[in-house]
PDB file of N, CA and C in Angstrom:
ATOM      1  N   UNK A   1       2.142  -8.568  10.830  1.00  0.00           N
ATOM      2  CA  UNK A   1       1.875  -8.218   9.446  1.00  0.00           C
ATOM      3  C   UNK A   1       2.439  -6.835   9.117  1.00  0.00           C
ATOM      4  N   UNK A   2       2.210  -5.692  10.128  1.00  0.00           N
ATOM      5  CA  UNK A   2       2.603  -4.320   9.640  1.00  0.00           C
ATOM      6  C   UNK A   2       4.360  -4.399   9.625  1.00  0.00           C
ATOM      7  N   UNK A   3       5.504  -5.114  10.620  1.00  0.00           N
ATOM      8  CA  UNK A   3       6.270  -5.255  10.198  1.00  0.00           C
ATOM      9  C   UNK A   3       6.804  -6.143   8.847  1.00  0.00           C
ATOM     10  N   UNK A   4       5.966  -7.099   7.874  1.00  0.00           N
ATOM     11  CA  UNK A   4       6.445  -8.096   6.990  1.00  0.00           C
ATOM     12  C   UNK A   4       5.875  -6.498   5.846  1.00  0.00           C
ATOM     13  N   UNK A   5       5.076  -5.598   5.908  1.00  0.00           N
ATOM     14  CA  UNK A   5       4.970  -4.666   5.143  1.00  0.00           C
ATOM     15  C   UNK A   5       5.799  -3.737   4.821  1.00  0.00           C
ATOM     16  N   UNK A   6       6.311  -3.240   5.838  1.00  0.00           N
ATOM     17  CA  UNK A   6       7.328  -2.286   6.182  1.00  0.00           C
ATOM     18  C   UNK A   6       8.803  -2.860   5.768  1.00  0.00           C
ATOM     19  N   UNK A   7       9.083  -4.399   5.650  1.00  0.00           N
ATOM     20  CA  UNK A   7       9.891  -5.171   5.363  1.00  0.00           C
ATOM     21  C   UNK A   7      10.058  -4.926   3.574  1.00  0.00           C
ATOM     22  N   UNK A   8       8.731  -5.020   3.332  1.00  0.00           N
ATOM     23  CA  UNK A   8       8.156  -5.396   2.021  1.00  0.00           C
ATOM     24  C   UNK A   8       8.653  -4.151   1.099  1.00  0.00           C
ATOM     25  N   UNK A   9       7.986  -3.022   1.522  1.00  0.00           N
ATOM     26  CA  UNK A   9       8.275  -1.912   1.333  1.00  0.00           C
ATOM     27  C   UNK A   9      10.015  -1.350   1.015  1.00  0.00           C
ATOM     28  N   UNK A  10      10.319  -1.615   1.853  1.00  0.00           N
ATOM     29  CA  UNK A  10      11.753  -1.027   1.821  1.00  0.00           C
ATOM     30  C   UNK A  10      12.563  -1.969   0.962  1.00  0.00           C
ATOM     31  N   UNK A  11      12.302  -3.286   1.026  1.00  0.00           N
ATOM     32  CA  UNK A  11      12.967  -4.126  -0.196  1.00  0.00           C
ATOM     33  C   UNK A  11      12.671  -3.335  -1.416  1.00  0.00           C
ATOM     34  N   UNK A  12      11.369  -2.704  -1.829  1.00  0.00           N
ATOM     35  CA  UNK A  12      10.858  -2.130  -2.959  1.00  0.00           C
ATOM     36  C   UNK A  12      11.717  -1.299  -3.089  1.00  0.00           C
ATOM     37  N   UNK A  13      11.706  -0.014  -1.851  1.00  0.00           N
ATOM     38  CA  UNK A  13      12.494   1.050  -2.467  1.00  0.00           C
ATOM     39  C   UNK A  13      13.936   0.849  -2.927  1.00  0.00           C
ATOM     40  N   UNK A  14      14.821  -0.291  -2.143  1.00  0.00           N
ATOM     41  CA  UNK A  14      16.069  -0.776  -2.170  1.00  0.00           C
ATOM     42  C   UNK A  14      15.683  -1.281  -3.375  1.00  0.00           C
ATOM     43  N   UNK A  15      15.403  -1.772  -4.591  1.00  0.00           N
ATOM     44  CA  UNK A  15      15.628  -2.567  -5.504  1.00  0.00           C
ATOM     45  C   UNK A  15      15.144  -1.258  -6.790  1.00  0.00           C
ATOM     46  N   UNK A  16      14.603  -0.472  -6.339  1.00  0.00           N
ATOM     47  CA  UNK A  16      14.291   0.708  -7.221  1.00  0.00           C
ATOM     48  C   UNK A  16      15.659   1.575  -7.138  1.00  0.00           C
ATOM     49  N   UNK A  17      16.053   1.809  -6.229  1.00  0.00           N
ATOM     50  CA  UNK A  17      17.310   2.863  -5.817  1.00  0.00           C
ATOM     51  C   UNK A  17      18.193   1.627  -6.949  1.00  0.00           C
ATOM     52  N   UNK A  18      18.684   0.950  -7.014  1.00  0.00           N
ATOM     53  CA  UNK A  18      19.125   0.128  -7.869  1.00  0.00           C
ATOM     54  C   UNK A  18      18.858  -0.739  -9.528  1.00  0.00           C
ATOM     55  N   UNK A  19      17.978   0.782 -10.166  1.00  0.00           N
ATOM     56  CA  UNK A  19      17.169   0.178 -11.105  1.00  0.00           C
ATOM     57  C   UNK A  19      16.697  -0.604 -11.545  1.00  0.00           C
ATOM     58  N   UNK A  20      16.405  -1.571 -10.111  1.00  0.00           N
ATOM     59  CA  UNK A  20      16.034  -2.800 -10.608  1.00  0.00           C
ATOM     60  C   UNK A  20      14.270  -3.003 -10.368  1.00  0.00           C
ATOM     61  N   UNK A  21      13.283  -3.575 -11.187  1.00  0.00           N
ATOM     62  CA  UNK A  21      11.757  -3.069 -11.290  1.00  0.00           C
ATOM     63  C   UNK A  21      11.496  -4.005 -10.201  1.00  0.00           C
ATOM     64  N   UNK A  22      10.457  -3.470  -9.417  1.00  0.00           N
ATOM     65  CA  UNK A  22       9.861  -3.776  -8.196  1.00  0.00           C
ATOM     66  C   UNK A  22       8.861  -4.756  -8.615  1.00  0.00           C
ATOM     67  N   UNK A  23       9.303  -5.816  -7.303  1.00  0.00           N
ATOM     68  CA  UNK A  23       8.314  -7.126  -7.304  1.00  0.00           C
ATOM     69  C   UNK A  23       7.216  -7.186  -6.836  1.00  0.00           C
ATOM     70  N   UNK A  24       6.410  -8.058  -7.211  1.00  0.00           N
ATOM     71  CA  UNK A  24       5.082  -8.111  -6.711  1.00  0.00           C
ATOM     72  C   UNK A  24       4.939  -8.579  -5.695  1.00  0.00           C
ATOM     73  N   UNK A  25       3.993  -8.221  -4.458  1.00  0.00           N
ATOM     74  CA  UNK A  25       4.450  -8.984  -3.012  1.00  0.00           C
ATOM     75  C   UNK A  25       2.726  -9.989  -3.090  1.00  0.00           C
ATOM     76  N   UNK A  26       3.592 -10.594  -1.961  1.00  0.00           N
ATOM     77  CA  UNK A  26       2.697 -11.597  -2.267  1.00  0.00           C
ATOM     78  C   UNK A  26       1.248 -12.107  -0.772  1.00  0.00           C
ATOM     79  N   UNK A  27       0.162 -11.005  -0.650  1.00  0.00           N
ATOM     80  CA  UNK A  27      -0.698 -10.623   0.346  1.00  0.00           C
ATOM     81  C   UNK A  27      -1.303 -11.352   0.402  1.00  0.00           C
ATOM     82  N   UNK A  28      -1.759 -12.321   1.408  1.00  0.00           N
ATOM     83  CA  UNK A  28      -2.455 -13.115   1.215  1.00  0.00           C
ATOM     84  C   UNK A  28      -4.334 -12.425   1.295  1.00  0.00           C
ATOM     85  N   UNK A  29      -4.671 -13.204   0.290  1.00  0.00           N
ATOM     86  CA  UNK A  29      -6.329 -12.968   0.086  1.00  0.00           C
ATOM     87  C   UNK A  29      -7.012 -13.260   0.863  1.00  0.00           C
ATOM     88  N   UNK A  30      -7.375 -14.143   2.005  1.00  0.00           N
ATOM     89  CA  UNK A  30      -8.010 -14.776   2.826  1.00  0.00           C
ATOM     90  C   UNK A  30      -8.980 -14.013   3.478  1.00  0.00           C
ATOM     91  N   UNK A  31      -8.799 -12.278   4.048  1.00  0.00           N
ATOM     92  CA  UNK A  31      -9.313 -11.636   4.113  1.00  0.00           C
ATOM     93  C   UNK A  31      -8.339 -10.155   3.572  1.00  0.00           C
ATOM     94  N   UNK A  32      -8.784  -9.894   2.356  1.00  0.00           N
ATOM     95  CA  UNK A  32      -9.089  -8.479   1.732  1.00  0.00           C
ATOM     96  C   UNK A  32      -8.670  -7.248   2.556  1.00  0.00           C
ATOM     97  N   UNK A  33      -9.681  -7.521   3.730  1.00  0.00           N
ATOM     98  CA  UNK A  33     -10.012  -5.921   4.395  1.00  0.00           C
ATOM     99  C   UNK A  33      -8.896  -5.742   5.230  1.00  0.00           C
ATOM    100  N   UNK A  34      -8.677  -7.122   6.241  1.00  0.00           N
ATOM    101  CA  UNK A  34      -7.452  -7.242   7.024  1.00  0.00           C
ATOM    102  C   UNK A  34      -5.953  -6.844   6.182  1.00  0.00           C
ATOM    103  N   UNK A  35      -5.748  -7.584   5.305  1.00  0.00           N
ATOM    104  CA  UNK A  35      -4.533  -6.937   4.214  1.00  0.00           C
ATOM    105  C   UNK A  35      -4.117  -5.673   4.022  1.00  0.00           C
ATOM    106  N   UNK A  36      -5.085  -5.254   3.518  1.00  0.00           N
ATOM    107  CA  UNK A  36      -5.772  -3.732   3.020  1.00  0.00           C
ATOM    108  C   UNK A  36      -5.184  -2.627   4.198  1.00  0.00           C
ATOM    109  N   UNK A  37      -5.774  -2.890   5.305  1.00  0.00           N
ATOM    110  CA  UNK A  37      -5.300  -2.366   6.392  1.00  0.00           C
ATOM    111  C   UNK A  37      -3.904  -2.712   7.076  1.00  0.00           C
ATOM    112  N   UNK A  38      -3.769  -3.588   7.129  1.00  0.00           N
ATOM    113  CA  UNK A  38      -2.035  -3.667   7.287  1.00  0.00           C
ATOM    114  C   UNK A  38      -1.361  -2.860   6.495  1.00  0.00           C
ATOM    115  N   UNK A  39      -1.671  -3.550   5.041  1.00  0.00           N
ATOM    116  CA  UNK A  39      -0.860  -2.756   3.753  1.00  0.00           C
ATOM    117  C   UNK A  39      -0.677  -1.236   4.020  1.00  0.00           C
ATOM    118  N   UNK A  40      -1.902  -0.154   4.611  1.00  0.00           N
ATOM    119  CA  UNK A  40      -1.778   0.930   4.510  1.00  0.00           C
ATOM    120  C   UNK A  40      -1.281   1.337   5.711  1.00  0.00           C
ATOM    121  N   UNK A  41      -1.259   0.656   6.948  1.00  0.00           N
ATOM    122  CA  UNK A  41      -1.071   1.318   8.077  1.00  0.00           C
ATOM    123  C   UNK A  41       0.086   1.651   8.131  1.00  0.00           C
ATOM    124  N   UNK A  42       1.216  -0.123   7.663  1.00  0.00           N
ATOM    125  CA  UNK A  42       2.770  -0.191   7.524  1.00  0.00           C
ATOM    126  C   UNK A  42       3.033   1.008   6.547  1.00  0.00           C
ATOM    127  N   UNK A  43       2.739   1.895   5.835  1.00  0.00           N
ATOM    128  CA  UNK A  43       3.125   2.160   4.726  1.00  0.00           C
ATOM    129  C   UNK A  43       3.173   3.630   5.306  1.00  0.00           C
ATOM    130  N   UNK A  44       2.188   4.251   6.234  1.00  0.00           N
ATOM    131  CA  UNK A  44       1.932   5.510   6.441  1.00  0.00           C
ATOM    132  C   UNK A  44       3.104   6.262   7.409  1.00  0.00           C
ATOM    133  N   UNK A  45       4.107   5.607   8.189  1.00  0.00           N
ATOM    134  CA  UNK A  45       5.108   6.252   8.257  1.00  0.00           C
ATOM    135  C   UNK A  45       6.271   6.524   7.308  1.00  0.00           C
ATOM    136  N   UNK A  46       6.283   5.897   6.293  1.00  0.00           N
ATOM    137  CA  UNK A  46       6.789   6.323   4.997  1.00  0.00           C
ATOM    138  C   UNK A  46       6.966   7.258   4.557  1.00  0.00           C
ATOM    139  N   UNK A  47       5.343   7.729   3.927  1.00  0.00           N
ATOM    140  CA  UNK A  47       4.861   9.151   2.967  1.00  0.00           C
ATOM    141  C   UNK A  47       5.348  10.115   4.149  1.00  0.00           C
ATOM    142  N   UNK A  48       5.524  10.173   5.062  1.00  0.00           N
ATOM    143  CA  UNK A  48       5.636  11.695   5.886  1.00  0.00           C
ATOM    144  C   UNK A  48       7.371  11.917   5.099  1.00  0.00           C
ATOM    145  N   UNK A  49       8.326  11.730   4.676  1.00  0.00           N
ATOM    146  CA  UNK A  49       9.343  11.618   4.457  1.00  0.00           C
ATOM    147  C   UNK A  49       9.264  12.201   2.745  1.00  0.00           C
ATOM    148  N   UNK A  50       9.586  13.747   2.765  1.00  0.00           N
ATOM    149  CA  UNK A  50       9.530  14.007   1.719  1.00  0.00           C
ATOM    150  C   UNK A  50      10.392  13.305   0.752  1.00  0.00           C
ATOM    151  N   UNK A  51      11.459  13.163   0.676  1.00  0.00           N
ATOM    152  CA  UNK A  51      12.435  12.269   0.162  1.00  0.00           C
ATOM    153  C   UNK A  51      12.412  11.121  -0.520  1.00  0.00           C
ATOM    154  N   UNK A  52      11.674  10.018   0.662  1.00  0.00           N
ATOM    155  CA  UNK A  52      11.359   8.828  -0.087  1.00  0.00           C
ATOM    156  C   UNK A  52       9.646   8.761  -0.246  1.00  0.00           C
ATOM    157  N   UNK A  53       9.078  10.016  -0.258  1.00  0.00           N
ATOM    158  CA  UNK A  53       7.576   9.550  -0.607  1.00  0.00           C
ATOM    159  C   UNK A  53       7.260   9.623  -2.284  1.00  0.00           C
ATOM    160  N   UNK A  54       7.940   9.986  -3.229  1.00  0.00           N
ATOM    161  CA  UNK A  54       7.518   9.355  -4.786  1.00  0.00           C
ATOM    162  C   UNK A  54       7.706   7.300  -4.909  1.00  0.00           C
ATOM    163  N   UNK A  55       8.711   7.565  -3.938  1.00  0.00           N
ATOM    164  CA  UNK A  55       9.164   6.026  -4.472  1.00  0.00           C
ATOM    165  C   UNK A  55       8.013   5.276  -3.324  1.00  0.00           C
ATOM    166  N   UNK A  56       7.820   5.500  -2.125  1.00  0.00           N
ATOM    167  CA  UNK A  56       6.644   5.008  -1.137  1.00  0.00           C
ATOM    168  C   UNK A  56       5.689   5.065  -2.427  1.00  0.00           C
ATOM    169  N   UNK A  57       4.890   5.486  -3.230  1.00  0.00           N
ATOM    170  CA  UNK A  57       3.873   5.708  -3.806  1.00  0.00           C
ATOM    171  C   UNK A  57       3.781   4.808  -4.681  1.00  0.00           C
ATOM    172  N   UNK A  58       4.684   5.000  -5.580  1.00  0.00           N
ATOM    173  CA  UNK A  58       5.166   3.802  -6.130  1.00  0.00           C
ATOM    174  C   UNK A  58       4.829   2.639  -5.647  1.00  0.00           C
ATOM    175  N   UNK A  59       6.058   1.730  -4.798  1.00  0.00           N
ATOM    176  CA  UNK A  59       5.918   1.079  -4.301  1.00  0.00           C
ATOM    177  C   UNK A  59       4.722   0.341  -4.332  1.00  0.00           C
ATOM    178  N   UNK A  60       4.013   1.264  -3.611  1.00  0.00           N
ATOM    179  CA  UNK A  60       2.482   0.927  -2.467  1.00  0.00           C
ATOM    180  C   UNK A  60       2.084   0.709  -4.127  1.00  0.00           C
ATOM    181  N   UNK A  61       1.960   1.541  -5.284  1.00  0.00           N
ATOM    182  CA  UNK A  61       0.907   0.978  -6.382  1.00  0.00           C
ATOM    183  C   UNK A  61       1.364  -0.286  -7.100  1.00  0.00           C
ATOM    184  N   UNK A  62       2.607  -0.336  -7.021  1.00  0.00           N
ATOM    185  CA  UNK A  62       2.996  -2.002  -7.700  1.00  0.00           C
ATOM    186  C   UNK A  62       2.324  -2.895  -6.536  1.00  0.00           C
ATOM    187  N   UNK A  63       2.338  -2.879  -5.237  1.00  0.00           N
ATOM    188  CA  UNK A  63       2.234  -3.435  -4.221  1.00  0.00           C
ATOM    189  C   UNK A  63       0.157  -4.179  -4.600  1.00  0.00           C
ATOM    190  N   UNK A  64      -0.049  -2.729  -4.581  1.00  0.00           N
ATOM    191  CA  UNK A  64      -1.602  -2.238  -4.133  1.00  0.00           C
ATOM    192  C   UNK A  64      -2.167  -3.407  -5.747  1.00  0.00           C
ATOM    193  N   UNK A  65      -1.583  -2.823  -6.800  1.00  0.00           N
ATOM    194  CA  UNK A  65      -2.303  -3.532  -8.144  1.00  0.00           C
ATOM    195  C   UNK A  65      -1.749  -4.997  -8.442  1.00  0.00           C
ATOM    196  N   UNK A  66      -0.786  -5.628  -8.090  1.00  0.00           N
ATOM    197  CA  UNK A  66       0.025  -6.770  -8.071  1.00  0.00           C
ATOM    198  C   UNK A  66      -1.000  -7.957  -7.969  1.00  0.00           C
ATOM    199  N   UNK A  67      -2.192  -7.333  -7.279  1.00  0.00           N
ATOM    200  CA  UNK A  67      -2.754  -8.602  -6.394  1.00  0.00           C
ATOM    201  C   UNK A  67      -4.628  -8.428  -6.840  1.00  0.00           C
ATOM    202  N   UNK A  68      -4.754  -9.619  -7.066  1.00  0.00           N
ATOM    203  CA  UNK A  68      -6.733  -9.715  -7.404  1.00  0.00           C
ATOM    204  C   UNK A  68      -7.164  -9.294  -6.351  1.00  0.00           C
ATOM    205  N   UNK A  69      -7.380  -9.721  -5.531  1.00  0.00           N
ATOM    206  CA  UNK A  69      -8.093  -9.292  -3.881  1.00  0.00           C
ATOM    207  C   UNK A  69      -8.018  -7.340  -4.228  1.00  0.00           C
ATOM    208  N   UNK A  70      -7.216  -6.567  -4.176  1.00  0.00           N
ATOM    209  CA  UNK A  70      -7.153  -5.447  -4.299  1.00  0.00           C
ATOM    210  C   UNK A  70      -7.104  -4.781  -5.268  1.00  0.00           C
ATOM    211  N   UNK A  71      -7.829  -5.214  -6.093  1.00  0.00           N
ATOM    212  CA  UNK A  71      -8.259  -4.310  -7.382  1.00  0.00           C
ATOM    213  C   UNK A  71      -9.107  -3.130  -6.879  1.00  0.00           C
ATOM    214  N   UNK A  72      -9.948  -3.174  -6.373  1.00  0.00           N
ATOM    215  CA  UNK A  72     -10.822  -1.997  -5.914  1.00  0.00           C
ATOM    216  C   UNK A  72      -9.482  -1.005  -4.994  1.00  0.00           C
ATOM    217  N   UNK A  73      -8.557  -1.597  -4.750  1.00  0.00           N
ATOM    218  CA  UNK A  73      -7.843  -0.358  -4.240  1.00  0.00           C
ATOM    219  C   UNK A  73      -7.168   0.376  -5.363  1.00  0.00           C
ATOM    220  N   UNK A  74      -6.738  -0.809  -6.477  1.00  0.00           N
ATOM    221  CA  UNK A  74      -5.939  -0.239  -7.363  1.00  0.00           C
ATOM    222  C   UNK A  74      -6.644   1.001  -8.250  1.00  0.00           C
ATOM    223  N   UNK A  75      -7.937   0.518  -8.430  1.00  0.00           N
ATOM    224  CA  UNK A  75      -8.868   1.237  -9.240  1.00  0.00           C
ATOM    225  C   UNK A  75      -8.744   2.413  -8.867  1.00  0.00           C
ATOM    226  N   UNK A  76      -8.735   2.222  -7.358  1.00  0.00           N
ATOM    227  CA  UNK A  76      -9.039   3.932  -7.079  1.00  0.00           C
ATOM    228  C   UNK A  76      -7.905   4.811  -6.188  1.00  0.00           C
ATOM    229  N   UNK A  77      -6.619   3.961  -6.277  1.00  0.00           N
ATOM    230  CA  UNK A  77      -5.367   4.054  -6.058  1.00  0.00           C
ATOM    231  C   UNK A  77      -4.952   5.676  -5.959  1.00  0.00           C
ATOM    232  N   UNK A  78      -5.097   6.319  -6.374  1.00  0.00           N
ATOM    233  CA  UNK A  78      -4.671   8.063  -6.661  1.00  0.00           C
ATOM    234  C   UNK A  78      -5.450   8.397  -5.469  1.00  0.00           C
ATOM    235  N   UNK A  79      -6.877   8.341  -5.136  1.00  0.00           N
ATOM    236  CA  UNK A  79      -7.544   8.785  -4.432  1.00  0.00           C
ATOM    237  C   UNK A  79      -7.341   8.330  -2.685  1.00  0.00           C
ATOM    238  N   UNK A  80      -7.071   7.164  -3.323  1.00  0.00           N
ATOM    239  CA  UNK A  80      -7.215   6.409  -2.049  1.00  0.00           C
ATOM    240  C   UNK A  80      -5.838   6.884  -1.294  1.00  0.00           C
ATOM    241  N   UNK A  81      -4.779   6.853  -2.006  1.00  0.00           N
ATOM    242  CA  UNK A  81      -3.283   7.851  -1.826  1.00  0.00           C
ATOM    243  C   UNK A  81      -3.300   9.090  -0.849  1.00  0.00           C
ATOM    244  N   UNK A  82      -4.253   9.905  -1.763  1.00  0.00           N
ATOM    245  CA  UNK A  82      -4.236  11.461  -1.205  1.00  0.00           C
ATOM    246  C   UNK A  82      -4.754  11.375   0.253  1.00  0.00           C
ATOM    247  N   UNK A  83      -5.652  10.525   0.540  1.00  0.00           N
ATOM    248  CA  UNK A  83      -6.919  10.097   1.745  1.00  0.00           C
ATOM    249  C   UNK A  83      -5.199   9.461   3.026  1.00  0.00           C
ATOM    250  N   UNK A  84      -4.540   8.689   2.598  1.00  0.00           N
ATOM    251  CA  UNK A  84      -3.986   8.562   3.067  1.00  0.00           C
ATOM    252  C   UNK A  84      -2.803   9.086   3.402  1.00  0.00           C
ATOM    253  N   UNK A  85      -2.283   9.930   2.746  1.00  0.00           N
ATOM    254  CA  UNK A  85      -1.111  10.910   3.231  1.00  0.00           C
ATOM    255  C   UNK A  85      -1.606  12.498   3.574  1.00  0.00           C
ATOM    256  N   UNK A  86      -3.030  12.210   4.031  1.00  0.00           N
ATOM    257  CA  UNK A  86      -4.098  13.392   4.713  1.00  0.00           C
ATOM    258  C   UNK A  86      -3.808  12.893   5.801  1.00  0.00           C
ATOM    259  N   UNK A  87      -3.805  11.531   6.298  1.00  0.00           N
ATOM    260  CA  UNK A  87      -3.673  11.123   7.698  1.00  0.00           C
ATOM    261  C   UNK A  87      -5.307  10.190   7.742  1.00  0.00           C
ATOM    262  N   UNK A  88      -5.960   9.826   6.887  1.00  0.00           N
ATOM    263  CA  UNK A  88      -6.964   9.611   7.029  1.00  0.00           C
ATOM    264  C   UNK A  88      -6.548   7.979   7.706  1.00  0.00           C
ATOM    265  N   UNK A  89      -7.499   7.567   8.440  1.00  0.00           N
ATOM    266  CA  UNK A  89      -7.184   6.135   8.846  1.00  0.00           C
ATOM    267  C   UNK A  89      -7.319   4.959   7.820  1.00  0.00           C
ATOM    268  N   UNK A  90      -6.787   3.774   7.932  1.00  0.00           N
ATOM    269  CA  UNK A  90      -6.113   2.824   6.814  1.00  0.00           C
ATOM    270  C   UNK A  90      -7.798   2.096   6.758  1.00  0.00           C
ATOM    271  N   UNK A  91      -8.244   1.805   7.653  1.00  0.00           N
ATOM    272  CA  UNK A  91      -9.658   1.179   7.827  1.00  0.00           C
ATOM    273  C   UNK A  91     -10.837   2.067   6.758  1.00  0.00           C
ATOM    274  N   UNK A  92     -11.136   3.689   7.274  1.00  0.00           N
ATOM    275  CA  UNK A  92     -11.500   4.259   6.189  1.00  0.00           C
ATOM    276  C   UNK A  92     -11.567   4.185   4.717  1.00  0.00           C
ATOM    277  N   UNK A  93     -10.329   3.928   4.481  1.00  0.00           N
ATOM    278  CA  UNK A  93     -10.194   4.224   3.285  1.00  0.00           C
ATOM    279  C   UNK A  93     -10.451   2.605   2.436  1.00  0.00           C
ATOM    280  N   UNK A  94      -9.689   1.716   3.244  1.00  0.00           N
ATOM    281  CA  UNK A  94     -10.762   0.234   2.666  1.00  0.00           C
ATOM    282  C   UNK A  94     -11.350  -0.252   2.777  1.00  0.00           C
ATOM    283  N   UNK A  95     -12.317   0.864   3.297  1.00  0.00           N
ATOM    284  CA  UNK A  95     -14.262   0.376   3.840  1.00  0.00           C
ATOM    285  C   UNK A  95     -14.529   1.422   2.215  1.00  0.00           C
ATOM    286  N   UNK A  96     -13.842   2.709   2.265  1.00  0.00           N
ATOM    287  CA  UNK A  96     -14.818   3.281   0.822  1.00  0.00           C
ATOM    288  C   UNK A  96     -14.381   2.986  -0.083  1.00  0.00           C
ATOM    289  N   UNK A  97     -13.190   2.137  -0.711  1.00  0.00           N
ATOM    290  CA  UNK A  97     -12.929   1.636  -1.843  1.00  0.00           C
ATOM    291  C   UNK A  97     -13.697   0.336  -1.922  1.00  0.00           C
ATOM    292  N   UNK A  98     -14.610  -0.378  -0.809  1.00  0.00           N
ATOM    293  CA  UNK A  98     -15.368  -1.264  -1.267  1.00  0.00           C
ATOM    294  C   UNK A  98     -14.993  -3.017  -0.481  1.00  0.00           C
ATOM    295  N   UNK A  99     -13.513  -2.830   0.280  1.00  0.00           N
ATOM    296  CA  UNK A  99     -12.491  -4.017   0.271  1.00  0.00           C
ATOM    297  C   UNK A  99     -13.415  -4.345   1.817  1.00  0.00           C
ATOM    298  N   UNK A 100     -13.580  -3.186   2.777  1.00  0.00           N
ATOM    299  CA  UNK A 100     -14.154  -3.441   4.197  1.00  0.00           C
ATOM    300  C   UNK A 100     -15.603  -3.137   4.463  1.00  0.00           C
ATOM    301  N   UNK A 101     -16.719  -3.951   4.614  1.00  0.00           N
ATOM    302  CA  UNK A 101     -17.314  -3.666   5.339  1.00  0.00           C
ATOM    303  C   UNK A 101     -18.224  -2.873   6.593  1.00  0.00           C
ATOM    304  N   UNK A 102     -18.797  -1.857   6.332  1.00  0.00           N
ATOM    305  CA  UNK A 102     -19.135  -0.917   7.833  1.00  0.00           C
ATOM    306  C   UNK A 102     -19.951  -1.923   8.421  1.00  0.00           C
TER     307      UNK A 102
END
Protein backbone atom coordinates (compact mmCIF):
# COMPACT_ATOMS: atom_id res chain seq x y z
CA UNK A 1 0.00 0.00 0.00
CA UNK A 2 2.76 2.66 1.05
CA UNK A 3 4.36 2.02 -2.37
CA UNK A 4 0.70 2.34 -4.58
CA UNK A 5 0.78 5.87 -2.37
CA UNK A 6 4.00 7.05 -3.14
CA UNK A 7 3.02 5.92 -6.79
CA UNK A 8 -0.12 7.94 -6.29
CA UNK A 9 1.52 10.86 -5.12
CA UNK A 10 4.05 11.52 -7.63
CA UNK A 11 1.52 10.93 -10.53
CA UNK A 12 -0.14 14.05 -8.62
CA UNK A 13 2.84 16.09 -8.58
CA UNK A 14 3.70 15.01 -12.36
CA UNK A 15 0.27 16.08 -13.63
CA UNK A 16 0.42 19.43 -11.57
CA UNK A 17 4.06 20.27 -12.91
CA UNK A 18 2.01 20.03 -16.18
CA UNK A 19 -1.01 22.14 -15.35
CA UNK A 20 -2.98 19.59 -15.47
CA UNK A 21 -5.66 19.41 -12.06
CA UNK A 22 -4.99 16.51 -9.87
CA UNK A 23 -7.12 13.37 -9.69
CA UNK A 24 -8.88 11.90 -7.14
CA UNK A 25 -7.29 8.60 -5.95
CA UNK A 26 -9.19 6.05 -5.31
CA UNK A 27 -8.57 4.50 -1.25
CA UNK A 28 -10.31 1.95 -0.54
CA UNK A 29 -12.85 2.42 2.58
CA UNK A 30 -12.94 -0.97 4.02
CA UNK A 31 -10.90 0.15 6.82
CA UNK A 32 -10.49 4.06 7.29
CA UNK A 33 -7.72 3.85 9.89
CA UNK A 34 -5.54 1.35 7.83
CA UNK A 35 -5.77 3.88 4.66
CA UNK A 36 -5.27 6.82 6.75
CA UNK A 37 -2.05 5.43 7.83
CA UNK A 38 -0.64 4.26 4.70
CA UNK A 39 -1.84 7.53 3.10
CA UNK A 40 0.36 9.46 5.64
CA UNK A 41 3.25 7.27 6.17
CA UNK A 42 3.88 7.05 2.05
CA UNK A 43 3.61 10.71 1.97
CA UNK A 44 6.10 11.69 4.87
CA UNK A 45 9.25 11.27 2.92
CA UNK A 46 7.99 13.82 0.60
CA UNK A 47 7.39 17.02 2.90
CA UNK A 48 11.15 16.80 4.09
CA UNK A 49 11.98 18.18 0.46
CA UNK A 50 11.69 21.80 0.55
CA UNK A 51 11.07 22.02 -3.12
CA UNK A 52 8.38 19.69 -3.69
CA UNK A 53 6.62 20.13 -0.26
CA UNK A 54 3.76 22.96 -1.43
CA UNK A 55 2.82 20.60 -4.16
CA UNK A 56 3.17 17.25 -1.49
CA UNK A 57 0.50 19.32 0.48
CA UNK A 58 -1.50 19.78 -2.07
CA UNK A 59 -1.54 16.68 -3.36
CA UNK A 60 -2.10 14.88 0.05
CA UNK A 61 -5.38 17.52 0.37
CA UNK A 62 -6.96 16.62 -3.05
CA UNK A 63 -5.91 13.07 -2.04
CA UNK A 64 -7.02 13.41 1.81
CA UNK A 65 -10.72 15.27 0.79
CA UNK A 66 -11.44 13.23 -2.56
CA UNK A 67 -12.77 10.45 -0.46
CA UNK A 68 -16.01 9.95 2.24
CA UNK A 69 -14.13 7.59 4.56
CA UNK A 70 -11.70 10.67 5.24
CA UNK A 71 -13.58 13.52 5.83
CA UNK A 72 -12.52 13.80 9.42
CA UNK A 73 -9.02 14.09 7.98
CA UNK A 74 -10.06 16.60 5.53
CA UNK A 75 -11.84 18.63 8.17
CA UNK A 76 -8.94 18.95 10.03
CA UNK A 77 -6.42 18.73 7.18
CA UNK A 78 -4.13 22.02 8.09
CA UNK A 79 -3.66 20.62 11.49
CA UNK A 80 -3.34 17.31 10.86
CA UNK A 81 -0.44 18.60 8.11
CA UNK A 82 1.61 20.56 10.62
CA UNK A 83 1.42 17.22 13.18
CA UNK A 84 2.81 15.54 10.35
CA UNK A 85 5.69 17.38 8.89
CA UNK A 86 6.65 17.72 12.92
CA UNK A 87 7.47 14.07 12.41
CA UNK A 88 4.55 13.13 14.45
CA UNK A 89 3.59 9.39 13.69
CA UNK A 90 0.86 8.65 10.82
CA UNK A 91 -1.17 6.39 13.48
CA UNK A 92 -1.33 9.49 15.92
CA UNK A 93 -2.60 11.67 13.98
CA UNK A 94 -5.61 9.27 12.64
CA UNK A 95 -6.46 8.14 16.05
CA UNK A 96 -7.00 12.24 16.92
CA UNK A 97 -8.77 13.20 13.87
CA UNK A 98 -11.28 10.50 14.93
CA UNK A 99 -10.49 7.82 11.71
CA UNK A 100 -8.41 5.25 14.46
CA UNK A 101 -9.34 3.93 17.41
CA UNK A 102 -6.99 3.86 20.82
Amino acid sequence: MKAYVLIVVFVALLNSSHGKKYRTIDFGCDDPCKSCISHLDGTKGLIKHAASEPKVKQALRTTSCGKSCFTKLCANFDNAYAKLKKGTASEEICTSVGLCQK
